[in-house]
C-alpha atoms as a PDB file:
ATOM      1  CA  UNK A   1      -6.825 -25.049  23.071  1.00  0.00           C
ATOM      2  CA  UNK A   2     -10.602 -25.775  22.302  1.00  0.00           C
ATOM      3  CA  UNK A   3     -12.931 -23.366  23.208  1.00  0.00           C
ATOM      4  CA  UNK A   4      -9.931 -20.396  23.598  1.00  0.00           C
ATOM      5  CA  UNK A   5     -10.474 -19.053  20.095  1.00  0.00           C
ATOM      6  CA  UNK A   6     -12.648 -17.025  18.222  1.00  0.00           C
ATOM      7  CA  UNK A   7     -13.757 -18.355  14.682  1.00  0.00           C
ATOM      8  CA  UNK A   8     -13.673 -15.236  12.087  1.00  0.00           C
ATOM      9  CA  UNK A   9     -17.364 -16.443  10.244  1.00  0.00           C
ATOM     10  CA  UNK A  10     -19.422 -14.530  12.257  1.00  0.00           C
ATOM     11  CA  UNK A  11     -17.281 -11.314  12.431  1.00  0.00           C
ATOM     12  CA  UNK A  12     -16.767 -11.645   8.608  1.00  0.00           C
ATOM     13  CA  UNK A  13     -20.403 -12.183   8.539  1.00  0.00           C
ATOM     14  CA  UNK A  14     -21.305  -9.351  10.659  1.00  0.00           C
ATOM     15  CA  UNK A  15     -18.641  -6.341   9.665  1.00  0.00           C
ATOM     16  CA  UNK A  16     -17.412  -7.319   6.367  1.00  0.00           C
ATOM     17  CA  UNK A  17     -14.190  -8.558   5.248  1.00  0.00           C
ATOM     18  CA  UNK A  18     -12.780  -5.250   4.337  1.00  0.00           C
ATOM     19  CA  UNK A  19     -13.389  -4.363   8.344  1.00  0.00           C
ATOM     20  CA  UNK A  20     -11.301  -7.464   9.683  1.00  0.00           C
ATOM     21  CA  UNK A  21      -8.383  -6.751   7.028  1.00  0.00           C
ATOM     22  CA  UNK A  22      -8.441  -3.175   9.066  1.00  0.00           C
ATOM     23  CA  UNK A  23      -7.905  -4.339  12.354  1.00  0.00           C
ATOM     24  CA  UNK A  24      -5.467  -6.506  11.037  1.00  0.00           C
ATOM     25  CA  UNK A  25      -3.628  -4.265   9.633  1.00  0.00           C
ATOM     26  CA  UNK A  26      -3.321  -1.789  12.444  1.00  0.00           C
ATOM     27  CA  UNK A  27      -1.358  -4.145  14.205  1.00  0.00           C
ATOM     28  CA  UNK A  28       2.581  -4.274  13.583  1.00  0.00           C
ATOM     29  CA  UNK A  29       4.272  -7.507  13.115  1.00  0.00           C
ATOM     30  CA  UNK A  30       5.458  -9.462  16.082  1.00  0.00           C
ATOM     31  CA  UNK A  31       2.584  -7.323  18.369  1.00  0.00           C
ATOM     32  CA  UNK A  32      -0.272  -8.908  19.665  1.00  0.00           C
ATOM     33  CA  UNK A  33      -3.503  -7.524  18.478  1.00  0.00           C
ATOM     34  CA  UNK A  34      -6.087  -7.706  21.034  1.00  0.00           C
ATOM     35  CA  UNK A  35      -9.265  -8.855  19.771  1.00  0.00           C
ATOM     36  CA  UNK A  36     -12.747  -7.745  21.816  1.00  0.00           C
ATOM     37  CA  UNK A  37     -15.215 -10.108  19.902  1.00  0.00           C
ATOM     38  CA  UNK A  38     -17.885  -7.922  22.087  1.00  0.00           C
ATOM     39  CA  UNK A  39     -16.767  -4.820  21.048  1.00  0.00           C
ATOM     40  CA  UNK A  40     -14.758  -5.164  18.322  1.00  0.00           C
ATOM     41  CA  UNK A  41     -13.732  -1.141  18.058  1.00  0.00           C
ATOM     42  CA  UNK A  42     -10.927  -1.439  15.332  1.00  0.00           C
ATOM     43  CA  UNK A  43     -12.980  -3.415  13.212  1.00  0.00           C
ATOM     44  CA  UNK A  44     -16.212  -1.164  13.670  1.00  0.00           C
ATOM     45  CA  UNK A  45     -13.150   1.468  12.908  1.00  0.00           C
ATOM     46  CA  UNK A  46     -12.292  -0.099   9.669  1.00  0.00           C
ATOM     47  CA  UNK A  47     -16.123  -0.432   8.522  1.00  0.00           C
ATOM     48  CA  UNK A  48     -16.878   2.967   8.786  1.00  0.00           C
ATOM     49  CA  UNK A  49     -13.702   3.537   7.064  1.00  0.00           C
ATOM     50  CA  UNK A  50     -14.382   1.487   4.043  1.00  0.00           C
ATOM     51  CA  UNK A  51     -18.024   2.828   3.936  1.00  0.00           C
ATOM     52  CA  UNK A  52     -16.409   6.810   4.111  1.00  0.00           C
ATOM     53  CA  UNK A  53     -14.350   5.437   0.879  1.00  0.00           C
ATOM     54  CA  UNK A  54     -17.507   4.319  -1.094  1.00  0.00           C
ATOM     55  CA  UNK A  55     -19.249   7.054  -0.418  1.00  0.00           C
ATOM     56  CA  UNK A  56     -16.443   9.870  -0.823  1.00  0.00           C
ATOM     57  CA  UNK A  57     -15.822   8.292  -4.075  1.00  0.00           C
ATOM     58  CA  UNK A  58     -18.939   8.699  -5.456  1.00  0.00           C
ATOM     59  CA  UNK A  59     -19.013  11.954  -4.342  1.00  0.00           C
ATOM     60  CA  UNK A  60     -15.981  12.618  -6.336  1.00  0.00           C
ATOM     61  CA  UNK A  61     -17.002  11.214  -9.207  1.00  0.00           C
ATOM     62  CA  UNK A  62     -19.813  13.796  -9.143  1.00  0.00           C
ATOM     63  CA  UNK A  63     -17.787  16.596 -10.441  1.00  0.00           C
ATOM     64  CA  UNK A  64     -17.148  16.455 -14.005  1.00  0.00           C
ATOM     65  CA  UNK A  65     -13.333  16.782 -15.350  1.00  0.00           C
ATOM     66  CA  UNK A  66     -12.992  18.863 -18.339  1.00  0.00           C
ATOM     67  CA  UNK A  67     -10.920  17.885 -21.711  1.00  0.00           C
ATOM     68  CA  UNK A  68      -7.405  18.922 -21.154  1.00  0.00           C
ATOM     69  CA  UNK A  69      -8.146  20.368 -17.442  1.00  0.00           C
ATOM     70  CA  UNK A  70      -5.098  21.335 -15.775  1.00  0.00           C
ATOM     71  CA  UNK A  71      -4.371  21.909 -11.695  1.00  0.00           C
ATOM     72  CA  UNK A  72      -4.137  25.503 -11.342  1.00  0.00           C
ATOM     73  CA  UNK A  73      -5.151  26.595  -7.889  1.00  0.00           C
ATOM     74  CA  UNK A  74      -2.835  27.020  -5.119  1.00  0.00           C
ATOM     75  CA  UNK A  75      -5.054  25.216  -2.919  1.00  0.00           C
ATOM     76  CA  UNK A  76      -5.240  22.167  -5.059  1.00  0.00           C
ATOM     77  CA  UNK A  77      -1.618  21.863  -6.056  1.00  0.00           C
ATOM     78  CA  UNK A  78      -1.399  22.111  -2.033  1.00  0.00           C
ATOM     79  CA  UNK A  79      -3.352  19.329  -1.258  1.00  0.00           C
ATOM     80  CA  UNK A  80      -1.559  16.836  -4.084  1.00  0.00           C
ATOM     81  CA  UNK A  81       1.747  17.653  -2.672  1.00  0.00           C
ATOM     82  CA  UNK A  82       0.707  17.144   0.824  1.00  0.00           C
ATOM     83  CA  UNK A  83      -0.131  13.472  -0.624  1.00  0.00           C
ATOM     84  CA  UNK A  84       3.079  13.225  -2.645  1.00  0.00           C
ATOM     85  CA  UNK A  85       4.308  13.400   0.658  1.00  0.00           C
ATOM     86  CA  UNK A  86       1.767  10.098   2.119  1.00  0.00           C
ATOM     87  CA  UNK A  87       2.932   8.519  -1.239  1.00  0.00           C
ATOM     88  CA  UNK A  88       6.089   8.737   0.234  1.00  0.00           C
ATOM     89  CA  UNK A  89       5.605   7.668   3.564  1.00  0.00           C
ATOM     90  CA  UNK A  90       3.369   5.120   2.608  1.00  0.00           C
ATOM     91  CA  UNK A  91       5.868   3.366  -0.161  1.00  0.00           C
ATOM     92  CA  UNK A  92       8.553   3.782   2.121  1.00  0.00           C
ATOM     93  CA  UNK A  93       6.819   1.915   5.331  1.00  0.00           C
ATOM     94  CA  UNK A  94       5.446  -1.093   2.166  1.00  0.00           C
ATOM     95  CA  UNK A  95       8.703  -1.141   1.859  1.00  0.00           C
ATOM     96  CA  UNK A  96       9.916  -1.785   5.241  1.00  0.00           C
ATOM     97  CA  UNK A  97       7.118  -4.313   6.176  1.00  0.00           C
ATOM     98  CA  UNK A  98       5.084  -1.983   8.103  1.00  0.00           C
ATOM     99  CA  UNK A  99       2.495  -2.168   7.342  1.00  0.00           C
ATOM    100  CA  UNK A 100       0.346  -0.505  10.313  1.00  0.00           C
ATOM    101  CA  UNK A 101       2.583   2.554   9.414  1.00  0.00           C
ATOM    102  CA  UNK A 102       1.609   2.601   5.858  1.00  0.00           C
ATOM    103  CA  UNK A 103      -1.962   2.338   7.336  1.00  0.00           C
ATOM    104  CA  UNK A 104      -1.550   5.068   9.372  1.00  0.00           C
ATOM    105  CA  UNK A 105      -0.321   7.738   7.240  1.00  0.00           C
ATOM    106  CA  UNK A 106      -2.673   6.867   4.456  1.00  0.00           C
ATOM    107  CA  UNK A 107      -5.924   7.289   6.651  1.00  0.00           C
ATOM    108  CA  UNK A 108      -4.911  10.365   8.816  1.00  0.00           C
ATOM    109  CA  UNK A 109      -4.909  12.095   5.308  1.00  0.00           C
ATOM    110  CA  UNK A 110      -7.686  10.358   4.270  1.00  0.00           C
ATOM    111  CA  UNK A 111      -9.912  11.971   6.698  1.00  0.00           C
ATOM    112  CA  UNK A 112      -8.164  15.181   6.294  1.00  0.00           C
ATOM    113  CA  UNK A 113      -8.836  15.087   2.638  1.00  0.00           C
ATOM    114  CA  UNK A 114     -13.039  14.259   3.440  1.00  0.00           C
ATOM    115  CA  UNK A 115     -13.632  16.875   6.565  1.00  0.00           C
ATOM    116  CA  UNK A 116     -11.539  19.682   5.110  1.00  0.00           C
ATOM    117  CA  UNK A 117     -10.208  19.634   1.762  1.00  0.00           C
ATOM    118  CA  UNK A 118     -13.181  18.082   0.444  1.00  0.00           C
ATOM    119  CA  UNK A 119     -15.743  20.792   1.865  1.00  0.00           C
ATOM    120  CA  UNK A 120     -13.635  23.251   0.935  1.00  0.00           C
ATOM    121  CA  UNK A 121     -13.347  23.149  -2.620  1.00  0.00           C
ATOM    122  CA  UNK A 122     -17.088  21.411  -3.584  1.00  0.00           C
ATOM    123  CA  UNK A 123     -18.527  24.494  -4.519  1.00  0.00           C
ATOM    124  CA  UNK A 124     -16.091  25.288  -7.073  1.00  0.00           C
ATOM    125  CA  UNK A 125     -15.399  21.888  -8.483  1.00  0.00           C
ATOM    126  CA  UNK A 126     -19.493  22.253  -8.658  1.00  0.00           C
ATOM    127  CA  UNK A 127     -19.704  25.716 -10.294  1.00  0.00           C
ATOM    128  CA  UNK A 128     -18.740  24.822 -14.311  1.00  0.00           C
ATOM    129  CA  UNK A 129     -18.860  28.251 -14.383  1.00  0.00           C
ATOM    130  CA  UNK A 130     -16.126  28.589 -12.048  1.00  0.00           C
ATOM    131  CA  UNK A 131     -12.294  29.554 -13.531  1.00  0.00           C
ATOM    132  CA  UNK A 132     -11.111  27.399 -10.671  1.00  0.00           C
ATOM    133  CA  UNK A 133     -13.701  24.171 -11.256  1.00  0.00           C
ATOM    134  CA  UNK A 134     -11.378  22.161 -13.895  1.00  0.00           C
ATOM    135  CA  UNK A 135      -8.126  22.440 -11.306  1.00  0.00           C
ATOM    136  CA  UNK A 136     -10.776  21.493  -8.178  1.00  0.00           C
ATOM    137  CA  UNK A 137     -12.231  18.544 -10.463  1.00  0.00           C
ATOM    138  CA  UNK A 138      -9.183  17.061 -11.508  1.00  0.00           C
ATOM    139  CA  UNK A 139      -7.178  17.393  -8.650  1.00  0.00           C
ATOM    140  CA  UNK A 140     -10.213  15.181  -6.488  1.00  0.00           C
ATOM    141  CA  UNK A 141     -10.041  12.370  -9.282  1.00  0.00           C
ATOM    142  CA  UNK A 142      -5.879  12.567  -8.884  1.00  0.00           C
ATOM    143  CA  UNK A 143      -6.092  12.148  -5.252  1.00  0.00           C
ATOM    144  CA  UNK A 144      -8.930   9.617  -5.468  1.00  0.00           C
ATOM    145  CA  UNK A 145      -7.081   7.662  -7.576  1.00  0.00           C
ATOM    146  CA  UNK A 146      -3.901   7.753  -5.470  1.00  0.00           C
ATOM    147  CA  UNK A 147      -5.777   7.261  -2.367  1.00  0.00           C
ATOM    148  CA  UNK A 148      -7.653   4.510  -3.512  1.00  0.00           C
ATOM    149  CA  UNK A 149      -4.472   2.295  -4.373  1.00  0.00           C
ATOM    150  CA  UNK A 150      -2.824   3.303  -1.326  1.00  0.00           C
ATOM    151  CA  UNK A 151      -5.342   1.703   0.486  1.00  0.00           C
ATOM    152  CA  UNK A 152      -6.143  -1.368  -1.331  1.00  0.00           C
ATOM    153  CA  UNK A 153      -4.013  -3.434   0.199  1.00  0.00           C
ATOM    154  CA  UNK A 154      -6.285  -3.012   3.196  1.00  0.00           C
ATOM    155  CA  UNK A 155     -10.295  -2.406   2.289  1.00  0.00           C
ATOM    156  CA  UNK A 156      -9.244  -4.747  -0.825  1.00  0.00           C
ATOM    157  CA  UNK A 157     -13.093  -4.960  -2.054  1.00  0.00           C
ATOM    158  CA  UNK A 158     -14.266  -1.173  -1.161  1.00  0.00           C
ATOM    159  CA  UNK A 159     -11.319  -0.135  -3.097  1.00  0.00           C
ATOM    160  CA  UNK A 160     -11.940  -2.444  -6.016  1.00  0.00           C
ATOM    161  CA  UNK A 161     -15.642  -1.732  -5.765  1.00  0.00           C
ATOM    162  CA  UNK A 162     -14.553   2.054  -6.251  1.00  0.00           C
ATOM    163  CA  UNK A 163     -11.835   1.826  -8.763  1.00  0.00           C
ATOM    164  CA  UNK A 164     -14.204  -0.125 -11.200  1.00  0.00           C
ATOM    165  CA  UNK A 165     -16.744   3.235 -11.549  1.00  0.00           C
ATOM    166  CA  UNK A 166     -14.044   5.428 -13.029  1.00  0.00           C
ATOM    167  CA  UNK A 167     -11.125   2.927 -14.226  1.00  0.00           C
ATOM    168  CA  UNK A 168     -10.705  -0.244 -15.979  1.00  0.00           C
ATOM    169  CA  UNK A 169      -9.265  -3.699 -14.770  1.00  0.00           C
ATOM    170  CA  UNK A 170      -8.832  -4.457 -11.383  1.00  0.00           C
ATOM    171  CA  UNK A 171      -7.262  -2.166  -9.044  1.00  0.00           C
ATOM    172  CA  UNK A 172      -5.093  -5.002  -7.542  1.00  0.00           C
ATOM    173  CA  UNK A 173      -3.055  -5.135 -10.724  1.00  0.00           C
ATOM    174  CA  UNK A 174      -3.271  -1.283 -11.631  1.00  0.00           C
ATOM    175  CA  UNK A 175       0.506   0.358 -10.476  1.00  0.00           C
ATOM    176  CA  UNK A 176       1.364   1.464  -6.957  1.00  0.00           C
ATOM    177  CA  UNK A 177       1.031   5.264  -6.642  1.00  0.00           C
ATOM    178  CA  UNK A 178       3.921   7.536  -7.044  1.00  0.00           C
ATOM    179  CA  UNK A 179       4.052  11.191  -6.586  1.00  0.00           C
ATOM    180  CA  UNK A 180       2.556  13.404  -8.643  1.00  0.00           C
ATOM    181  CA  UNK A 181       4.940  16.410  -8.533  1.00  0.00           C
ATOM    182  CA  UNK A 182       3.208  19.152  -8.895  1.00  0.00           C
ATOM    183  CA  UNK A 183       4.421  22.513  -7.920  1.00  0.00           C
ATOM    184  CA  UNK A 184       2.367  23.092  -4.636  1.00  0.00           C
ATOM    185  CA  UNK A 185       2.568  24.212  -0.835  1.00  0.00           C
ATOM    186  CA  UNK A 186       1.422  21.818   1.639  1.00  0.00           C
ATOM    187  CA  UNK A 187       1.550  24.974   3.737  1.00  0.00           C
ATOM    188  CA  UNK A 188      -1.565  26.427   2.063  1.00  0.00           C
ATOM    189  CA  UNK A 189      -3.532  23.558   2.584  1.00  0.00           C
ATOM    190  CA  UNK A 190      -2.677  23.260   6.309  1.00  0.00           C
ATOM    191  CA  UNK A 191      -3.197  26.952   6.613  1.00  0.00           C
ATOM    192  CA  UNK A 192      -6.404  26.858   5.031  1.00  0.00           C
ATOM    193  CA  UNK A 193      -7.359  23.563   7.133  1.00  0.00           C
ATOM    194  CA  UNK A 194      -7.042  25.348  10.036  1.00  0.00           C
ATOM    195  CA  UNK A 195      -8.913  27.895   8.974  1.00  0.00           C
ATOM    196  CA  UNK A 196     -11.592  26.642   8.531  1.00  0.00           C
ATOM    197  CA  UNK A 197     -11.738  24.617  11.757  1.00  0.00           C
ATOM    198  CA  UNK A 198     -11.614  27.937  13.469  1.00  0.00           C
ATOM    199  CA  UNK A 199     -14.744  29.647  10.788  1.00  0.00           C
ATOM    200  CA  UNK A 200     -16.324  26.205  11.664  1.00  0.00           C
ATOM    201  CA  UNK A 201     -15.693  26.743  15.825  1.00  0.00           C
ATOM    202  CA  UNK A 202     -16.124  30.416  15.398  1.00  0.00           C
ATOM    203  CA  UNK A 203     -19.716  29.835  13.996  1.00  0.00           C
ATOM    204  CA  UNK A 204     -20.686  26.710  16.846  1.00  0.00           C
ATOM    205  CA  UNK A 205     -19.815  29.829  19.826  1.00  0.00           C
ATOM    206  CA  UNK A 206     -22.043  32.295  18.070  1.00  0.00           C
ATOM    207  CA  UNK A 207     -24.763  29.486  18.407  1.00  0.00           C
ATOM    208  CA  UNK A 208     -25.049  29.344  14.430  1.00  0.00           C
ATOM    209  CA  UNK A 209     -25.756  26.701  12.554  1.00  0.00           C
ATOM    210  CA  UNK A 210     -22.794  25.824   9.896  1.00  0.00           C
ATOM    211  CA  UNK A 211     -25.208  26.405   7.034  1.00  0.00           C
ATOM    212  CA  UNK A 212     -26.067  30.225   8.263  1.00  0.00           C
ATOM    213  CA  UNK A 213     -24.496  32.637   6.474  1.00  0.00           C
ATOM    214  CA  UNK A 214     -22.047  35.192   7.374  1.00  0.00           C
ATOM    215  CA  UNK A 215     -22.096  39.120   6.324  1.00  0.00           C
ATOM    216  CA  UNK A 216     -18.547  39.806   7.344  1.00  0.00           C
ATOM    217  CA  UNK A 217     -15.347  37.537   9.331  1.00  0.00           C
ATOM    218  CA  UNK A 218     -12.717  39.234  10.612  1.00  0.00           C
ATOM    219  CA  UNK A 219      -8.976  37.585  10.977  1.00  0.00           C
ATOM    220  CA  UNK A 220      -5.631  38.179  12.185  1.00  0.00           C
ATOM    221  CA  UNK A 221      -3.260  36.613  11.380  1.00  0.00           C
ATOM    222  CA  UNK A 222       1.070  36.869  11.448  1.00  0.00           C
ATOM    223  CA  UNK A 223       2.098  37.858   7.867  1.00  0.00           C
ATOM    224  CA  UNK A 224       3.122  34.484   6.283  1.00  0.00           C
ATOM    225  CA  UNK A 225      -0.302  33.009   7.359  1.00  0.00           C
ATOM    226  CA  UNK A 226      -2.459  35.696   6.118  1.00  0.00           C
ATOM    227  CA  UNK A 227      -0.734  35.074   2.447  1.00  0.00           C
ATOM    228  CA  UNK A 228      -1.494  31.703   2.869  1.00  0.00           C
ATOM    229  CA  UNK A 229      -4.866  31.906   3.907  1.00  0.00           C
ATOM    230  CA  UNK A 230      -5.045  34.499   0.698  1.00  0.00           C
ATOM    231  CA  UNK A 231      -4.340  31.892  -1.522  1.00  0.00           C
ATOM    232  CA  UNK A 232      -7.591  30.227  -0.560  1.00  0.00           C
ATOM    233  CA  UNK A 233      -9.568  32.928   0.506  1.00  0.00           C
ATOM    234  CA  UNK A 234     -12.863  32.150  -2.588  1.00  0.00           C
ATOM    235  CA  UNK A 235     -12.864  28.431  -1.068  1.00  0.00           C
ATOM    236  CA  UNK A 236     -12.972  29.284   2.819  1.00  0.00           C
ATOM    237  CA  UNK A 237     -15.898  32.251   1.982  1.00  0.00           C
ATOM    238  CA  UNK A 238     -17.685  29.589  -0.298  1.00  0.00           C
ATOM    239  CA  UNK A 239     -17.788  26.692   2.142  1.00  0.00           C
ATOM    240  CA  UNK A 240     -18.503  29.251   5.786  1.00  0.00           C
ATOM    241  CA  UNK A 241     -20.856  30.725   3.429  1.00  0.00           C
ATOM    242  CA  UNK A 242     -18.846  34.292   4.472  1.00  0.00           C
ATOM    243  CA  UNK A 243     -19.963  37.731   1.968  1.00  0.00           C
ATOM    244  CA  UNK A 244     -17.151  39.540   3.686  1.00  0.00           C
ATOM    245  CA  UNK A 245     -13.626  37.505   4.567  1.00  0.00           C
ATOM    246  CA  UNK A 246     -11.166  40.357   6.533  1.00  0.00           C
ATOM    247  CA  UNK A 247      -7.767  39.215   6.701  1.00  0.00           C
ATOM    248  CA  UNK A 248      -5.523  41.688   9.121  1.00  0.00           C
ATOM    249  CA  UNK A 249      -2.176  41.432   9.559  1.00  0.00           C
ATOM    250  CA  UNK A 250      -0.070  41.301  12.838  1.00  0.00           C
ATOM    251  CA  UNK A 251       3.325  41.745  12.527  1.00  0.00           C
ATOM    252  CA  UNK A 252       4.373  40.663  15.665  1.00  0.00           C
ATOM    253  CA  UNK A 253       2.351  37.657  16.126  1.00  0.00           C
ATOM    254  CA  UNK A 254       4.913  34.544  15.291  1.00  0.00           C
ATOM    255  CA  UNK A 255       2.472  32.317  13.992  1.00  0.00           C
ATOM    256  CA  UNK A 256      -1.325  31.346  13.781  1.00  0.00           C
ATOM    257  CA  UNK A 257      -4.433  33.522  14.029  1.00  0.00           C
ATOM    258  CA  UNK A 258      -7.527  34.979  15.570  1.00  0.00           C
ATOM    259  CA  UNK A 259     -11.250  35.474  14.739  1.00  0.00           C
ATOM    260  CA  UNK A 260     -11.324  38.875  15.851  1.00  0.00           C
ATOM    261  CA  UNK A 261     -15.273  38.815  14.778  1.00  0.00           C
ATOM    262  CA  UNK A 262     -18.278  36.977  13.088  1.00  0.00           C
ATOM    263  CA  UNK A 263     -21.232  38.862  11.723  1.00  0.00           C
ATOM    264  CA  UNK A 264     -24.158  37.038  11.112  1.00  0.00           C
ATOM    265  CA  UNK A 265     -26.133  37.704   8.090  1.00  0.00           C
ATOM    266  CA  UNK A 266     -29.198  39.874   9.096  1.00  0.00           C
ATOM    267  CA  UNK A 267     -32.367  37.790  10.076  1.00  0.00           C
ATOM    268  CA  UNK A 268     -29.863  35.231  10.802  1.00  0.00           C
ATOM    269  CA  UNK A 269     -29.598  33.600  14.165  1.00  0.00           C
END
């Protein structure tokens, strides 16, 4: 009835088109989606989520990719076959009309990907003089490219917008994503994930910023874990900025780990 709608032009106007395809597309079909013109959270949601993809792209495209670079760290072949598994997902919801699930998936590894992956692995996809910097390099322009067509459908211009600085055509023609299948354990990249959340918490109760460098970090962990961890111990000291990583073992612990100790670097506080 007149007066008991709300004309898009000035959200469009206001939070971008990308933003409004978000909040529709978080809704399932045949639910109501609430709209708040007010405060419109899911579509300030989907604006910072189209800006993150701009500028994590760039970002990306920062690291230069080698001639004939391969993916040869455990952590990287960890983190594409954690997205094999959103591929997945992802094709699998498309495929069932949901498209809120297809959403969902995609962005909760998304952000994964940004706060942790990401930071873990920029100093060595930085370092050309790194062994490790070609599998780091390629293995970001792999995912960015997956990620970037997985959620296309949705932020249709920041993807495009993206997609044009390192491919050609448009990416709304280029083919739908399918797994990559490389040899990998998601397991590491969970491990190492958590990991880091804990250096990261570890550091915020010693009243450290996350920039200050650490002499020594002691963890215990249950056996599996600590191997896991092992695999990317060069990223986790790189990005906590840690001279000396310990990793115990506790054999009767059935899963996780402690940080038994952090040791600030002298002068540090």
């Amino acid at each position: 009835s007149k007066g008991n709608v709300v004309t898009p032009a000035d959200i469009l106007e206001q939070h971008g088109t990308d933003a409004v395809r978000y909040w529709s597309a978080s809704s399932r079909l045949g639910a109501d989606a609430a709209f708040d013109p007010q405060n419109p959270t899911q579509v300030k949601i989907g604006r910072r989520l189209a800006i993150k993809v701009l500028n994590a792209a760039k970002f990306v495209l920062s690291f230069p990719v080698p001639e004939g670079a391969r993916v040869t760290h455990a952590l990287d072949a960890a983190m594409l076959a954690t997205l094999d598994e959103v591929v997945r997902d992802a094709t699998k919801a498309f495929e069932a009309y949901d498209h809120a699930r297809a959403l969902e998936v995609t962005e909760s590894f998304f952000w994964t990907f940004c706060d942790d992956y990401l930071e873990l692995v920029k100093e060595r996809a930085y370092n050309q003089a790194d062994a490790g910097q070609a599998s780091a390099a390629l293995a970001l322009r792999l995912a960015l490219s997956t990620l970037l067509r997985l959620l296309a459908p949705v932020l249709a211009f920041a993807a495009e917008e993206a997609w044009s600085w390192f491919e050609e055509g448009s990416i709304h023609t280029a083919a739908w994503p399918t797994p990559l299948e490389i040899d990998g354990d998601p397991a590491v990249m969970k491990a190492a994930s958590e990991a880091l959340i804990g250096i990261r918490r570890a550091k915020t109760e010693a009243k450290a910023s996350q920039k200050t460098p650490v002499a020594r970090l002691a963890l215990t962990a249950d056996p599996v874990t600590v191997d896991l961890i092992r695999r990317a111990e060069g990223d986790l000291r790189a990005v906590g900025r840690i001279a000396q990583l310990d990793l115990s073992t506790d054999e009767q612990r059935s899963v996780g780990f402690t940080i038994d100790a952090v040791e600030l670097a002298d002068g540090e506080a």
